[in-house]
N, C-alpha and C. Protein backbone atom coordinates (compact mmCIF):
# COMPACT_ATOMS: atom_id res chain seq x y z
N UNK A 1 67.16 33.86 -32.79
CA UNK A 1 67.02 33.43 -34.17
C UNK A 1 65.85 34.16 -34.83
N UNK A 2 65.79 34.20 -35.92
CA UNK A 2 64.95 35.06 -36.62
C UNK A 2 64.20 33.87 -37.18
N UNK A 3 62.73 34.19 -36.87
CA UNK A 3 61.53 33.25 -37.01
C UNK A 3 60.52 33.19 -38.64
N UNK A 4 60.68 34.99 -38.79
CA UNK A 4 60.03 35.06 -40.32
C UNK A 4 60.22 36.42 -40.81
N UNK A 5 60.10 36.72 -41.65
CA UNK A 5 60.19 38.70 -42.43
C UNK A 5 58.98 38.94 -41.69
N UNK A 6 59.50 40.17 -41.25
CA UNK A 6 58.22 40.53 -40.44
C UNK A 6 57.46 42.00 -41.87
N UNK A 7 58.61 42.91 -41.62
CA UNK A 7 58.25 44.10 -43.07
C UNK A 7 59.58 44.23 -44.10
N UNK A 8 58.51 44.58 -44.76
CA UNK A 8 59.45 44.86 -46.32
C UNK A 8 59.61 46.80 -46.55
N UNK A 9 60.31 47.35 -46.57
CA UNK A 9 60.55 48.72 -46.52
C UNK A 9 60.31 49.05 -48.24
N UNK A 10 59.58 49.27 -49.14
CA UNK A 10 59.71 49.93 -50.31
C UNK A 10 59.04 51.37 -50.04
N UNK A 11 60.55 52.34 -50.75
CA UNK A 11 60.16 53.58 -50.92
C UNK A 11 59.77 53.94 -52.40
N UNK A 12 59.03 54.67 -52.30
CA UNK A 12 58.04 55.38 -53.56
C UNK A 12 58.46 56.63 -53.76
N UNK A 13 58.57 57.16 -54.97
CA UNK A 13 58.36 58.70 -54.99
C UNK A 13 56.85 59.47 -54.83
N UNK A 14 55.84 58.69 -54.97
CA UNK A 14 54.32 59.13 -54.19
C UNK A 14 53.87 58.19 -53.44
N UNK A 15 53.58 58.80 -52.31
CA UNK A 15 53.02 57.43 -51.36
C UNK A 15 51.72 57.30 -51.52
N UNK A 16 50.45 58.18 -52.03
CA UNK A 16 49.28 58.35 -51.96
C UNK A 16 48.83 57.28 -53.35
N UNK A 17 49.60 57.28 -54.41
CA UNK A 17 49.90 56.69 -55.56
C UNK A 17 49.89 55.69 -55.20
N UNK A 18 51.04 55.15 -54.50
CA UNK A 18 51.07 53.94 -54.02
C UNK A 18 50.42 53.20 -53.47
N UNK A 19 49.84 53.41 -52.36
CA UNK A 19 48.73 52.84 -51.91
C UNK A 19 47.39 52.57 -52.49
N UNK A 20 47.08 53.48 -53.07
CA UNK A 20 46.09 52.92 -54.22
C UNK A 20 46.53 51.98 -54.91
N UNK A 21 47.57 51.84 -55.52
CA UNK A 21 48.02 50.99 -56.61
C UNK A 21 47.97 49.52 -55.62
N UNK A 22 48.35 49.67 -54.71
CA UNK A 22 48.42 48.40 -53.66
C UNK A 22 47.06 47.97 -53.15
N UNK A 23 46.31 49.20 -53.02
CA UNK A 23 45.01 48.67 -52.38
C UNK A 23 43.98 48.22 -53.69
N UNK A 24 44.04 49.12 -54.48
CA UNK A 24 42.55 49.33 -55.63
C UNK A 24 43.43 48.34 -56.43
N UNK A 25 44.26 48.44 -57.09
CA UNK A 25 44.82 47.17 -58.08
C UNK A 25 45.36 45.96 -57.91
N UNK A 26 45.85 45.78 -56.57
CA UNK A 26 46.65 44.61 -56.08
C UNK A 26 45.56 43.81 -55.06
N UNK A 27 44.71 44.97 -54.19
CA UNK A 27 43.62 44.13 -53.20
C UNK A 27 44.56 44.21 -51.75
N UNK A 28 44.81 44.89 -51.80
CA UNK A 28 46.08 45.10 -49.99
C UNK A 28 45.06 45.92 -49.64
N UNK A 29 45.35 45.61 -48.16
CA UNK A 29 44.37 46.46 -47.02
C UNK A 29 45.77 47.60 -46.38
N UNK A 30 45.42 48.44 -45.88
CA UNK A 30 45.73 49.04 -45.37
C UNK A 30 46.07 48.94 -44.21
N UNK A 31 47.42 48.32 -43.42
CA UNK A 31 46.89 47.75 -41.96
C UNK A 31 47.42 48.85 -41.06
N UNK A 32 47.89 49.82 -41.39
CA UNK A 32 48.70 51.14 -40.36
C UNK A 32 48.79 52.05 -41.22
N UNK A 33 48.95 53.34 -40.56
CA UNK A 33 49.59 54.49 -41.23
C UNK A 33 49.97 55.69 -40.20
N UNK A 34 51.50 55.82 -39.95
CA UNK A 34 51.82 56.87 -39.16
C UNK A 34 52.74 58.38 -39.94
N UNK A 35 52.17 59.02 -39.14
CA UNK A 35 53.07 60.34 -39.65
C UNK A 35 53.51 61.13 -38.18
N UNK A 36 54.65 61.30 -38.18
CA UNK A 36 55.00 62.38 -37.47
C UNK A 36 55.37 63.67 -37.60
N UNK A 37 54.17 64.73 -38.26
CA UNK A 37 54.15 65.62 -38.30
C UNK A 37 55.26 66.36 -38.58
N UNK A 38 56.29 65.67 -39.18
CA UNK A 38 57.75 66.68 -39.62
C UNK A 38 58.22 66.30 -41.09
N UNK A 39 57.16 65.13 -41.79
CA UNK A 39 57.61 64.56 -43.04
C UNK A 39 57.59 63.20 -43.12
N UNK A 40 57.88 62.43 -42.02
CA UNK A 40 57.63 61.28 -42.26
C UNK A 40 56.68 60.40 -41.96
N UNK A 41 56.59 60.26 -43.18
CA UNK A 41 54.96 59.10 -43.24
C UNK A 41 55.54 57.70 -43.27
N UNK A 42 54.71 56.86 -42.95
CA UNK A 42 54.75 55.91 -43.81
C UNK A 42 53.24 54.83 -43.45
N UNK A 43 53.43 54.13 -44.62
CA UNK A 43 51.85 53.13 -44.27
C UNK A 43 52.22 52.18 -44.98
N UNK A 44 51.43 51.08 -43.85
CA UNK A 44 51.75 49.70 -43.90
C UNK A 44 50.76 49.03 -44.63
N UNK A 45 51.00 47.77 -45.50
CA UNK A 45 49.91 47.69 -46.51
C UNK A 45 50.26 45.90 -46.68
N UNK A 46 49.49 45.00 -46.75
CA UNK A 46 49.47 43.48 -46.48
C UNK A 46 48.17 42.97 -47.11
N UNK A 47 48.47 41.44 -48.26
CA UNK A 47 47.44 41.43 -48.46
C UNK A 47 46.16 41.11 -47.96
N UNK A 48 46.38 40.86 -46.30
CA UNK A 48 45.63 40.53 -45.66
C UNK A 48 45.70 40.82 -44.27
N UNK A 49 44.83 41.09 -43.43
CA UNK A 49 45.12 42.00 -41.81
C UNK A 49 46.23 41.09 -41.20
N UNK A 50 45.90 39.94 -41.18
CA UNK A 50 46.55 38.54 -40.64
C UNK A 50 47.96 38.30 -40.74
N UNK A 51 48.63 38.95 -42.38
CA UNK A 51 49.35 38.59 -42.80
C UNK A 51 50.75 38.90 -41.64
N UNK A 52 51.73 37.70 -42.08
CA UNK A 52 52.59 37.45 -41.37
C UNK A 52 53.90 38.65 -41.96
N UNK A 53 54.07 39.05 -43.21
CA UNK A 53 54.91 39.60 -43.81
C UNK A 53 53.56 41.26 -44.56
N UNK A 54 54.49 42.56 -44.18
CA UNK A 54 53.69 43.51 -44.93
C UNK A 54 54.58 44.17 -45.41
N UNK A 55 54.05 45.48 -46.30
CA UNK A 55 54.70 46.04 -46.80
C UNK A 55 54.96 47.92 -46.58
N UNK A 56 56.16 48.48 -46.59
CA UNK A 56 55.84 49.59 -45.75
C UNK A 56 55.89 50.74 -46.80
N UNK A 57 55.05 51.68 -47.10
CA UNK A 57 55.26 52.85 -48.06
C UNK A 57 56.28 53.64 -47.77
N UNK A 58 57.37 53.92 -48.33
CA UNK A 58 58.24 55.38 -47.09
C UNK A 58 58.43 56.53 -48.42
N UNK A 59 58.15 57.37 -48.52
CA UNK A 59 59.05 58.57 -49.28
C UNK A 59 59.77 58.26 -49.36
N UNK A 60 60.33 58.03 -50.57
CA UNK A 60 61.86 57.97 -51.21
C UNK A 60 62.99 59.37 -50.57
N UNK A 61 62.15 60.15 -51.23
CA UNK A 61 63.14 61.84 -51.47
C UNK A 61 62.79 61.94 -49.90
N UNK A 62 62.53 61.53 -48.87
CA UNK A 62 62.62 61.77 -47.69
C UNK A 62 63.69 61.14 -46.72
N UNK A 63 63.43 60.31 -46.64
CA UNK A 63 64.34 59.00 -46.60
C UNK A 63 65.36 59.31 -46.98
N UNK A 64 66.04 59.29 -48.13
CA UNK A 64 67.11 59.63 -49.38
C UNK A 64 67.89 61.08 -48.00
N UNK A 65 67.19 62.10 -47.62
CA UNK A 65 67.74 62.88 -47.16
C UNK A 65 68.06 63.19 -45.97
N UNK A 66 66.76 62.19 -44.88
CA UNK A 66 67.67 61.53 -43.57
C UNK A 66 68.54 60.44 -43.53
N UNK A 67 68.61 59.57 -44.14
CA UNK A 67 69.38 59.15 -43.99
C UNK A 67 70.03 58.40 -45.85
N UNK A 68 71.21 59.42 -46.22
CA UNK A 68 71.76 59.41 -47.71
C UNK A 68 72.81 57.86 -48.09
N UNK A 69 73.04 57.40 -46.70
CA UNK A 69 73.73 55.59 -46.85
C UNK A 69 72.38 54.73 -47.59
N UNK A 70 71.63 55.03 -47.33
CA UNK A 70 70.75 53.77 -47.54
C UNK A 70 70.58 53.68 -48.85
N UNK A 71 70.08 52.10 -49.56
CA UNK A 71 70.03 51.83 -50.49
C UNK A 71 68.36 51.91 -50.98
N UNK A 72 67.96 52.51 -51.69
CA UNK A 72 66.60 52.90 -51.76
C UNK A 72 66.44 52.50 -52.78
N UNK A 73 66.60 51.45 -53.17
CA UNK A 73 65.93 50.72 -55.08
C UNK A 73 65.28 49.77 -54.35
N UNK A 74 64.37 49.26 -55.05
CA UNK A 74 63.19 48.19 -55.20
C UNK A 74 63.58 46.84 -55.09
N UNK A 75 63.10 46.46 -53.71
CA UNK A 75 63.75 44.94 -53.38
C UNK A 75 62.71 43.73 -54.31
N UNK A 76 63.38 42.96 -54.76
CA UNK A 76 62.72 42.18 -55.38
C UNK A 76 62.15 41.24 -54.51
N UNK A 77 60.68 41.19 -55.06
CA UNK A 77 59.71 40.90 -54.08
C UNK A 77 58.98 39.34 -54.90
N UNK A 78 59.14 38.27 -54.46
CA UNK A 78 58.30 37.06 -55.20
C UNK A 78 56.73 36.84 -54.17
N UNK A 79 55.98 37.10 -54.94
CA UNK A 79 54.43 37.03 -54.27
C UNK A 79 54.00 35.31 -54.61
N UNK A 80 52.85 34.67 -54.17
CA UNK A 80 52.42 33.69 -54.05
C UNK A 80 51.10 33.70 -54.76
N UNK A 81 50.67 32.95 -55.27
CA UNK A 81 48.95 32.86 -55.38
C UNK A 81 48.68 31.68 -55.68
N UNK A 82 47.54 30.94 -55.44
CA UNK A 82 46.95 29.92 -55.71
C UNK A 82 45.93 29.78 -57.20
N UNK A 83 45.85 31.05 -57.75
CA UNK A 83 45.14 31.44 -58.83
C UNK A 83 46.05 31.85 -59.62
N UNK A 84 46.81 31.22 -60.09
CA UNK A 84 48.07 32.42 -61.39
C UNK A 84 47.23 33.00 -62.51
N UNK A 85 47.04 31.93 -63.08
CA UNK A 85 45.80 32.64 -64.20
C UNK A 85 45.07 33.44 -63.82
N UNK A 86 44.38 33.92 -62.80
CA UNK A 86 42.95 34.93 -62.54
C UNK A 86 43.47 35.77 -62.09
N UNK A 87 44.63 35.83 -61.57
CA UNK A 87 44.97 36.65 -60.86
C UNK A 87 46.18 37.57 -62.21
N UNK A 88 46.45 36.92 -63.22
CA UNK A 88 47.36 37.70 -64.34
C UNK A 88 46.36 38.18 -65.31
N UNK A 89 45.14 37.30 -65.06
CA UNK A 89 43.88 38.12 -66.11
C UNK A 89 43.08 39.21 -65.28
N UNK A 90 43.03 39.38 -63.92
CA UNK A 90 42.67 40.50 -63.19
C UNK A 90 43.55 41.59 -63.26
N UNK A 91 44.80 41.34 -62.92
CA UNK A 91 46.07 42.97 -63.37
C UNK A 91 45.98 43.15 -65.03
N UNK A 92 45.34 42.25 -65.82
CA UNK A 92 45.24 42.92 -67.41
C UNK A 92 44.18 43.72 -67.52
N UNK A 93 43.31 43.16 -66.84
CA UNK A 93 41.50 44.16 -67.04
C UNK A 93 42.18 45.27 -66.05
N UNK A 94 42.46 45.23 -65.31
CA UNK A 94 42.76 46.91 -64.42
C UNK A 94 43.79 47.82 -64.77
N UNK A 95 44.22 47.06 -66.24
CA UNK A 95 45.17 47.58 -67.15
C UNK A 95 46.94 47.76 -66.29
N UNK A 96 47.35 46.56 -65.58
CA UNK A 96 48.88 46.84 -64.77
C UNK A 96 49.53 46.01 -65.79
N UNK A 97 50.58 46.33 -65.93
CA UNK A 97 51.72 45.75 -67.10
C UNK A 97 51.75 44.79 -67.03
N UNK A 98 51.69 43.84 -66.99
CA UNK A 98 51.83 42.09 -66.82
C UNK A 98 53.00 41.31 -67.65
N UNK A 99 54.13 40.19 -67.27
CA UNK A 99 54.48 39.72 -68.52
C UNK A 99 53.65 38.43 -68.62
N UNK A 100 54.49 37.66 -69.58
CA UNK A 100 53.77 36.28 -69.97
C UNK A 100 54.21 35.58 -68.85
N UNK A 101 53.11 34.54 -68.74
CA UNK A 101 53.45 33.46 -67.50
C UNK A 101 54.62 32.43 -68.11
N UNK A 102 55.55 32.72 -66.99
CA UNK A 102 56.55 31.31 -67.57
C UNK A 102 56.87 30.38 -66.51
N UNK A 103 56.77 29.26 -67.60
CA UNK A 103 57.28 27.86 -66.42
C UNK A 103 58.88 27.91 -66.10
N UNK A 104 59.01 27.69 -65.47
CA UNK A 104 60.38 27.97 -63.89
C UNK A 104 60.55 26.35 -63.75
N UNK A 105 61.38 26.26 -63.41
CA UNK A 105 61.71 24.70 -62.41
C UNK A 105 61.09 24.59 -60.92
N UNK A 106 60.87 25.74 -60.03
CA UNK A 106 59.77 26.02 -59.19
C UNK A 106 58.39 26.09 -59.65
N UNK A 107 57.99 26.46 -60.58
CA UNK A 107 56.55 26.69 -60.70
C UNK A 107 56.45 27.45 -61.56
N UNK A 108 55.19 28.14 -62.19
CA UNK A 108 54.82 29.19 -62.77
C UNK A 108 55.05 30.40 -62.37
N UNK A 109 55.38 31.34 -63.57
CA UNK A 109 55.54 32.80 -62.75
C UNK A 109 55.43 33.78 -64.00
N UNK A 110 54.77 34.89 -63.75
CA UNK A 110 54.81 35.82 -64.55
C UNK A 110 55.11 37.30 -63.85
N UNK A 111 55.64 38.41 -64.33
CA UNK A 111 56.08 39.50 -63.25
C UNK A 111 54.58 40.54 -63.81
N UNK A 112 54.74 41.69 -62.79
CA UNK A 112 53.91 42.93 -63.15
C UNK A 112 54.64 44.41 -62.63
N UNK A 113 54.24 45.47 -63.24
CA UNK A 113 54.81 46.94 -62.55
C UNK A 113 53.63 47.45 -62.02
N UNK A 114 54.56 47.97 -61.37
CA UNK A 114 53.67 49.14 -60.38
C UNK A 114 53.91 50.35 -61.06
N UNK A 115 53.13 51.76 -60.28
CA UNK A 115 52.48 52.75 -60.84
C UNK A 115 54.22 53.90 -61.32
N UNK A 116 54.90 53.01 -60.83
CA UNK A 116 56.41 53.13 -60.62
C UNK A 116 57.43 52.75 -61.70
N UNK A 117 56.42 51.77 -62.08
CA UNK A 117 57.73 50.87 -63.04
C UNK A 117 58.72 49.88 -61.97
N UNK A 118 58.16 49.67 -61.26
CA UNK A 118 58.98 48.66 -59.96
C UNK A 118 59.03 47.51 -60.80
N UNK A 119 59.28 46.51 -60.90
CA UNK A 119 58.87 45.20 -61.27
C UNK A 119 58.31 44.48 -59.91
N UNK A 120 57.69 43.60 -59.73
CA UNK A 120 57.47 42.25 -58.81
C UNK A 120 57.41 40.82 -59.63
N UNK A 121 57.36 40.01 -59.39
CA UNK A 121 57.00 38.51 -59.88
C UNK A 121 55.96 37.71 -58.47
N UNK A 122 55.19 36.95 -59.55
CA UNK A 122 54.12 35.56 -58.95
C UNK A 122 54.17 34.65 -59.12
N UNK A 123 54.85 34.26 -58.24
CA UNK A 123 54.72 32.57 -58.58
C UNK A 123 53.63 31.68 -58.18
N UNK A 124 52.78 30.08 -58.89
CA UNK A 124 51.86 29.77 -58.08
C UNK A 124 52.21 28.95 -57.34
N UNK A 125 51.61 28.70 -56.29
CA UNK A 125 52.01 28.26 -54.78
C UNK A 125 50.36 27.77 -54.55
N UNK A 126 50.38 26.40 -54.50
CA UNK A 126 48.64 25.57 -53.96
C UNK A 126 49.50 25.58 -52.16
């Protein structure tokens, strides 16, 4: 039986981009990064060392050309925070797209883009 998401695969068209955008604007650590010297990189990125679920950088246009079945668009990703407000007034000062917070029948949530134009959403979660 499957116990929890262990990784999330999002490919980027820059991975170096990306990770900044994850580390310097979002606050993700860096918890891996492998390359095997023929093109493929990838690095693993979580908002915390601990975390139970991370996230993996891969080259798109790399990926895309070992293997051309796969579906390489942007899985929609719902994040958590205990701070909705500070945390939608912190991605405005570091200037990341933000929308308005809206009330849900779950909770609060407002979405943001990445350096991509990805979308994500936050919902708050005490």
């Amino acid at each position: 039986m499957i116990s929890k998401v262990g990784q999330i695969m999002l490919y980027v068209t820059n991975q170096d981009e990306a990770v900044n955008f994850w580390t310097e604007k979002m606050g993700f650590s860096v918890i891996s990064e492998e390359n095997n010297g023929q093109g493929m990189r990838w690095i693993e990125v979580a908002p915390t060392k601990d975390a139970d679920t991370s996230i993996i950088l891969h080259n798109k246009e790399f990926v895309a050309k070992m293997s051309p079945e796969l579906n390489l668009g942007t899985p929609s990703l719902m994040f958590f925070s205990k701070n909705l407000d500070g945390l939608r007034n912190d991605l405005v000062n570091k200037n990341i797209k933000v929308g308005e917070i809206v009330d849900m029948p779950s909770g609060r949530v407002f979405n943001f883009a990445d350096h991509e134009e990805n979308y994500f959403a936050v919902m708050e979660k005490n």
